[in-house]
Protein backbone atom coordinates (compact mmCIF):
# COMPACT_ATOMS: atom_id res chain seq x y z
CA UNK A 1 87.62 28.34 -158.65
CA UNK A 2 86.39 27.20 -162.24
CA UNK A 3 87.92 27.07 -165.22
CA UNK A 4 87.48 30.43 -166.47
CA UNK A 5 87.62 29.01 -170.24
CA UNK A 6 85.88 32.00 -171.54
CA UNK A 7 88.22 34.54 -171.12
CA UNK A 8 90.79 32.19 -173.28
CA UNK A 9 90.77 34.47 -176.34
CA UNK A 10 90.64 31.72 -178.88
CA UNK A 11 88.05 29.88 -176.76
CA UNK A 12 86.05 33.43 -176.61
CA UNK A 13 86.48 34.49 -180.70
CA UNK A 14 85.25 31.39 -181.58
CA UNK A 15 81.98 30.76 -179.08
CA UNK A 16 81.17 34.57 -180.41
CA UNK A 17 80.28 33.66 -183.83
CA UNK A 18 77.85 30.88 -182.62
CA UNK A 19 74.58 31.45 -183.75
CA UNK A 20 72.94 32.06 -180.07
CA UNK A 21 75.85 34.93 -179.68
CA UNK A 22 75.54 36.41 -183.49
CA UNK A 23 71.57 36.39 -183.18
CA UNK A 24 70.96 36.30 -179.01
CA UNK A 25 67.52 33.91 -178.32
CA UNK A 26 66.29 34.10 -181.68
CA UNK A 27 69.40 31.81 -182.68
CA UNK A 28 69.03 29.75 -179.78
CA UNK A 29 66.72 26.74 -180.68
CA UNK A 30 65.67 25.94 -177.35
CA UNK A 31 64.43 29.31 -176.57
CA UNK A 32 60.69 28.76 -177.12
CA UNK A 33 60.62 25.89 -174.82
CA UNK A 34 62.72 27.67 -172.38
CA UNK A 35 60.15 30.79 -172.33
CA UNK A 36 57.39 28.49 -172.32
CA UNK A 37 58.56 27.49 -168.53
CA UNK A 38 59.22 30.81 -167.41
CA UNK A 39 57.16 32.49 -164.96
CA UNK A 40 55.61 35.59 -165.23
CA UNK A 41 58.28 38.37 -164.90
CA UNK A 42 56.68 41.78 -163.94
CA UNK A 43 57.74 42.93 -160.97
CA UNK A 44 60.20 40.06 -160.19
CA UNK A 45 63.20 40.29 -159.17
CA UNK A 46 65.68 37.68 -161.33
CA UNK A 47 69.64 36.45 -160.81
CA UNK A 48 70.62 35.13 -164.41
CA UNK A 49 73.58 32.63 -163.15
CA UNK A 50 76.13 32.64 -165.82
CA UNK A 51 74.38 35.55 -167.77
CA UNK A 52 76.82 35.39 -171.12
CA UNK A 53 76.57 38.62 -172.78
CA UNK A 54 73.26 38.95 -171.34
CA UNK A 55 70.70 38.10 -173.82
CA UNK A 56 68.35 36.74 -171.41
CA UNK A 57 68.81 39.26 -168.89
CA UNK A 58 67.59 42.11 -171.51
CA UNK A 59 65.06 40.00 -172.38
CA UNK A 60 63.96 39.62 -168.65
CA UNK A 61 63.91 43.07 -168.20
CA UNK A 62 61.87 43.97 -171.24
CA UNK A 63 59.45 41.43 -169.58
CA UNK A 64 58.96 43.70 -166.89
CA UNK A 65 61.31 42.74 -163.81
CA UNK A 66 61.72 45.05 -161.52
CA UNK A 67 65.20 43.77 -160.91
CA UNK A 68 67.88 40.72 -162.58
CA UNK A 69 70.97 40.54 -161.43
CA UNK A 70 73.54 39.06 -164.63
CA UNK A 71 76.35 37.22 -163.13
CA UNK A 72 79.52 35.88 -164.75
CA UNK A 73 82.92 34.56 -164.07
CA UNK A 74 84.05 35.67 -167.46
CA UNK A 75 85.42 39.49 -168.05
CA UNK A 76 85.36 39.00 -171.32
CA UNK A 77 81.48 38.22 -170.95
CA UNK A 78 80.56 40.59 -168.54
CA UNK A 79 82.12 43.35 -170.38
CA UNK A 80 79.94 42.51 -173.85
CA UNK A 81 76.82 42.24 -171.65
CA UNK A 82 77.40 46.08 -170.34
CA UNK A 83 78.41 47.11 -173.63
CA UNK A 84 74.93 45.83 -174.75
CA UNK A 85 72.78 46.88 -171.98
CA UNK A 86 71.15 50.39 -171.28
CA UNK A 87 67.96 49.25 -169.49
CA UNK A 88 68.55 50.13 -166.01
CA UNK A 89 67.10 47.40 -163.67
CA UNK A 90 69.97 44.97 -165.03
CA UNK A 91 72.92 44.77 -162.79
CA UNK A 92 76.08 42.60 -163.72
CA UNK A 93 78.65 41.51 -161.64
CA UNK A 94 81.53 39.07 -162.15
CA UNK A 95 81.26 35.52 -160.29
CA UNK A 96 82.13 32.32 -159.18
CA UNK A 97 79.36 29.91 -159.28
CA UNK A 98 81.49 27.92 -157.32
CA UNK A 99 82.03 30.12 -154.26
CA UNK A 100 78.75 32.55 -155.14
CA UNK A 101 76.75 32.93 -152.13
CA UNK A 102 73.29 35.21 -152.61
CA UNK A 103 71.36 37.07 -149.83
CA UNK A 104 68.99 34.70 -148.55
CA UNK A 105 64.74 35.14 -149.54
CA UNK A 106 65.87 37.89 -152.26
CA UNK A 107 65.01 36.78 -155.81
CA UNK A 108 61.62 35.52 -157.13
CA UNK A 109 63.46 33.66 -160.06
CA UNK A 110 66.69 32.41 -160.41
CA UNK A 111 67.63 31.35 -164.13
CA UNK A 112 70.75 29.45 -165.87
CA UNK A 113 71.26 28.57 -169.24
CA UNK A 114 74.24 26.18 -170.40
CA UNK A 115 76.36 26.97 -167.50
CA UNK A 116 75.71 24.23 -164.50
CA UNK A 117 77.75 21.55 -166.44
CA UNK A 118 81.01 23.88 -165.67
CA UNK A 119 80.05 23.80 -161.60
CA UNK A 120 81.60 21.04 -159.84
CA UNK A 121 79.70 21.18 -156.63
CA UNK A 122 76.13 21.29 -157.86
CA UNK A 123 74.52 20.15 -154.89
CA UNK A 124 75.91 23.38 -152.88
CA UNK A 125 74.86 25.41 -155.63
CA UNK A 126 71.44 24.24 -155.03
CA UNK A 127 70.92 24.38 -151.44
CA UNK A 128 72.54 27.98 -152.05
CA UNK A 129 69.82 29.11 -154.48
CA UNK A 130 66.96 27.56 -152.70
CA UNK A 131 67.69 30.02 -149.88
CA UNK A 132 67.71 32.88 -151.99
CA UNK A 133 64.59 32.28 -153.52
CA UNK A 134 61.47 33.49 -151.68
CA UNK A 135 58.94 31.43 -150.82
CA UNK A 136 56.87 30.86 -154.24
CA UNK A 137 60.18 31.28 -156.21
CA UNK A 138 61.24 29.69 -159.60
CA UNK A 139 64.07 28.36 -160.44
CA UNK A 140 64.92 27.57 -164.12
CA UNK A 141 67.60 26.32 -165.85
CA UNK A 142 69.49 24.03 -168.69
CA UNK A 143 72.40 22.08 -168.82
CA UNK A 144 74.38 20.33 -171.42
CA UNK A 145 72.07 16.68 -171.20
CA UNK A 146 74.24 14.06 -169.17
CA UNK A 147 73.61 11.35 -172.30
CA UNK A 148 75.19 14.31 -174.80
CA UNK A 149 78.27 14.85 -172.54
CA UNK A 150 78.71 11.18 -172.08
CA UNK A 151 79.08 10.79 -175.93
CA UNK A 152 82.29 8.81 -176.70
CA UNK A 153 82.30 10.20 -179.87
CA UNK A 154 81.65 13.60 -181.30
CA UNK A 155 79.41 12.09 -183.91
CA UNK A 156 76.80 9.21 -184.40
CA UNK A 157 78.18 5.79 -185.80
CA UNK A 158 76.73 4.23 -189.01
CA UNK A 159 77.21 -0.17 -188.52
CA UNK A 160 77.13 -1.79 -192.31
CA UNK A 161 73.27 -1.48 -192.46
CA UNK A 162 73.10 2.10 -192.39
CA UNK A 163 72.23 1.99 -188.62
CA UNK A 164 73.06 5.15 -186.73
CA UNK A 165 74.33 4.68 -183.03
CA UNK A 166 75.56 7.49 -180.74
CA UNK A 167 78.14 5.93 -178.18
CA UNK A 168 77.67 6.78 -174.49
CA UNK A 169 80.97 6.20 -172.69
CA UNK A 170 80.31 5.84 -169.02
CA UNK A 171 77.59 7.07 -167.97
CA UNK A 172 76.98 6.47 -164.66
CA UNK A 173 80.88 7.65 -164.12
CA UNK A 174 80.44 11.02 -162.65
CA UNK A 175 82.63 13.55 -162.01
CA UNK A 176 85.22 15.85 -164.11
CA UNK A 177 85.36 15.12 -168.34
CA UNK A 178 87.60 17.55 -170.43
CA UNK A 179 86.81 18.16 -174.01
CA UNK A 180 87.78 19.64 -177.06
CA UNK A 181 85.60 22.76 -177.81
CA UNK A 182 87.41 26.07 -179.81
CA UNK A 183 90.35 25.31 -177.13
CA UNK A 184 92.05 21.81 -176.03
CA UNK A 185 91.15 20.68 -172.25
CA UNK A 186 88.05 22.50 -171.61
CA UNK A 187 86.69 21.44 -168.02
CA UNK A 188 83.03 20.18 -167.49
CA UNK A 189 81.18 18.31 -164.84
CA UNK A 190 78.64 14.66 -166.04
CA UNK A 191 76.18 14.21 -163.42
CA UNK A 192 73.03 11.52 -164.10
CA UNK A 193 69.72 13.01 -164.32
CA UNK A 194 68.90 11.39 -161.43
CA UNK A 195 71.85 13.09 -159.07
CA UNK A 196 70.95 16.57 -160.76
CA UNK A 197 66.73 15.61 -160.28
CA UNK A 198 67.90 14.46 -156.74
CA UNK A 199 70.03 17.27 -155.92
CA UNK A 200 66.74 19.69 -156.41
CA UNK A 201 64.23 17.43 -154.14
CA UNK A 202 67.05 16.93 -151.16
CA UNK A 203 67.22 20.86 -151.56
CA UNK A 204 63.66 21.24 -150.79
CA UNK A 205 62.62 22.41 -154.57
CA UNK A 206 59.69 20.76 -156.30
CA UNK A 207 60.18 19.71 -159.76
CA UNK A 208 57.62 21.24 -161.93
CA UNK A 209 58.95 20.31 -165.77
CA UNK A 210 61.41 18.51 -167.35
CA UNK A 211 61.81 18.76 -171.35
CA UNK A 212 64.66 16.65 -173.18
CA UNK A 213 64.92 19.76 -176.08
CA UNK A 214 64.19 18.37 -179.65
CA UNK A 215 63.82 20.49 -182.18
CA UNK A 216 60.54 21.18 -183.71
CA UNK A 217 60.28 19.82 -187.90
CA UNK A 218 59.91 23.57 -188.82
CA UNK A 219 63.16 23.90 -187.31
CA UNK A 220 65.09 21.76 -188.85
CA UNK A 221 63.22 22.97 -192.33
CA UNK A 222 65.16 26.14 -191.76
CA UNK A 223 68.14 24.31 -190.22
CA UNK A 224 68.84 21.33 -191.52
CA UNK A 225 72.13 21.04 -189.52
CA UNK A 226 69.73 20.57 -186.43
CA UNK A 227 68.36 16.96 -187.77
CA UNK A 228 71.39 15.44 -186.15
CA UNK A 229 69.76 16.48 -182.84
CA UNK A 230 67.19 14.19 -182.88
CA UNK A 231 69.17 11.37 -182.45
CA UNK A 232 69.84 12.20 -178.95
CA UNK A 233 69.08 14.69 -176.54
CA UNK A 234 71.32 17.85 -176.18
CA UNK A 235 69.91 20.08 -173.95
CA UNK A 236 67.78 18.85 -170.46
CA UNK A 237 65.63 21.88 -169.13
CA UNK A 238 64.69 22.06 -165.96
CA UNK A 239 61.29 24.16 -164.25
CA UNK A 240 61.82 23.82 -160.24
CA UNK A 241 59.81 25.51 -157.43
CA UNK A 242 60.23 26.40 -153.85
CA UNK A 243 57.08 26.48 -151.76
């Protein structure tokens, strides 16, 4: 089973007051690129894997799919997202990524946002998706970027000449890293780009887009916190199809 680090209550108090919980997408700064990979939704039928409190599943449905199914391992998360949610085509449900298996040929688009770094077994969750996508399906998602959780350090380094580094600490070292992150010992998985590309082609998928998020200079106008992510990659996005 994961690490269920969201229903840790100091954990969960402090990822609510993130921006992306306060404001949902809008305070997500990856959100445009995300939606500019996203299929059209009417009459789809969606699984949001690792839903949150559902943001993207509301949004989904107010798109026009006929069906998403919001799925969680967190209580704490799943309860928000019902508490939030009156459109009737959204169904949540809490679940393991680890052990989740889906009816085979059922969805048309299967979408995760910031939770595939927490699944050990990626590969299996793969293979498992790919079979319950239809044929023609989409499958969309981001992770934490492998470079960003291979950081040694929590912030760049400045040498004498003002030169700003940001330490990667074994990168090619996969496997299980704990952090430090509104509780002590939280769990995450570093995979390469290349075993997370390669783990989508040996499923069968074809990769469609790949976008290293950076955020735009009008962004960082109005945030100027988010300067600091141009130094290196945060977020990888992924746009995958099955034939």
């Amino acid at each position: 089973m994961a690490q269920n680090i969201y229903d840790n209550p100091a954990f969960f108090a402090g990822y609510s007051q993130l921006p992306r919980q306060v404001h949902g997408l809008d305070g997500a700064p990856e959100w445009p690129a995300i939606r500019a990979m996203l299929p059209p939704l009417a009459g789809k039928h969606v699984v949001d894997l690792g839903c949150g409190f559902g943001w993207a599943s509301r949004w989904m449905a107010g798109q026009g799919a006929a069906s998403v199914l919001g799925l969680d391992l967190s209580e704490n998360m799943i309860n928000r997202a019902r508490q939030d949610t009156s459109a009737s085509a959204i169904t949540y449900d809490i679940t393991d990524l680890e052990t989740l298996e889906l009816p085979q040929s059922q969805f048309d688009l299967a979408y995760s946002a910031l939770a595939f770094h927490y699944v050990r077994d990626f590969a299996r969750l793969v293979r498992m998706v790919h079979a319950a996508l239809k044929p023609g399906g989409d499958f969309v998602f981001t992770i934490e970027h492998p470079i960003f959780m291979a950081a040694a350090h929590p912030h760049w380094i400045e040498d004498e000449d003002g030169r700003k580094t940001w330490p990667v600490n074994g990168y090619s070292v996969e496997g299980e890293r704990r952090t430090d992150w509104f509780a002590k010992g939280v769990v995450k998985y570093h995979r390469t780009i290349a075993t997370t590309l390669n783990s989508l082609i040996t499923s069968g998928f074809t990769i469609r887009e790949i976008k290293e998020f950076y955020p735009t200079a009008e962004q960082i106008a109005e945030v100027p916190a988010l300067a600091e992510e141009l130094e290196r990659p945060m977020m990888l996005l992924v746009s995958a199809h099955r034939a």
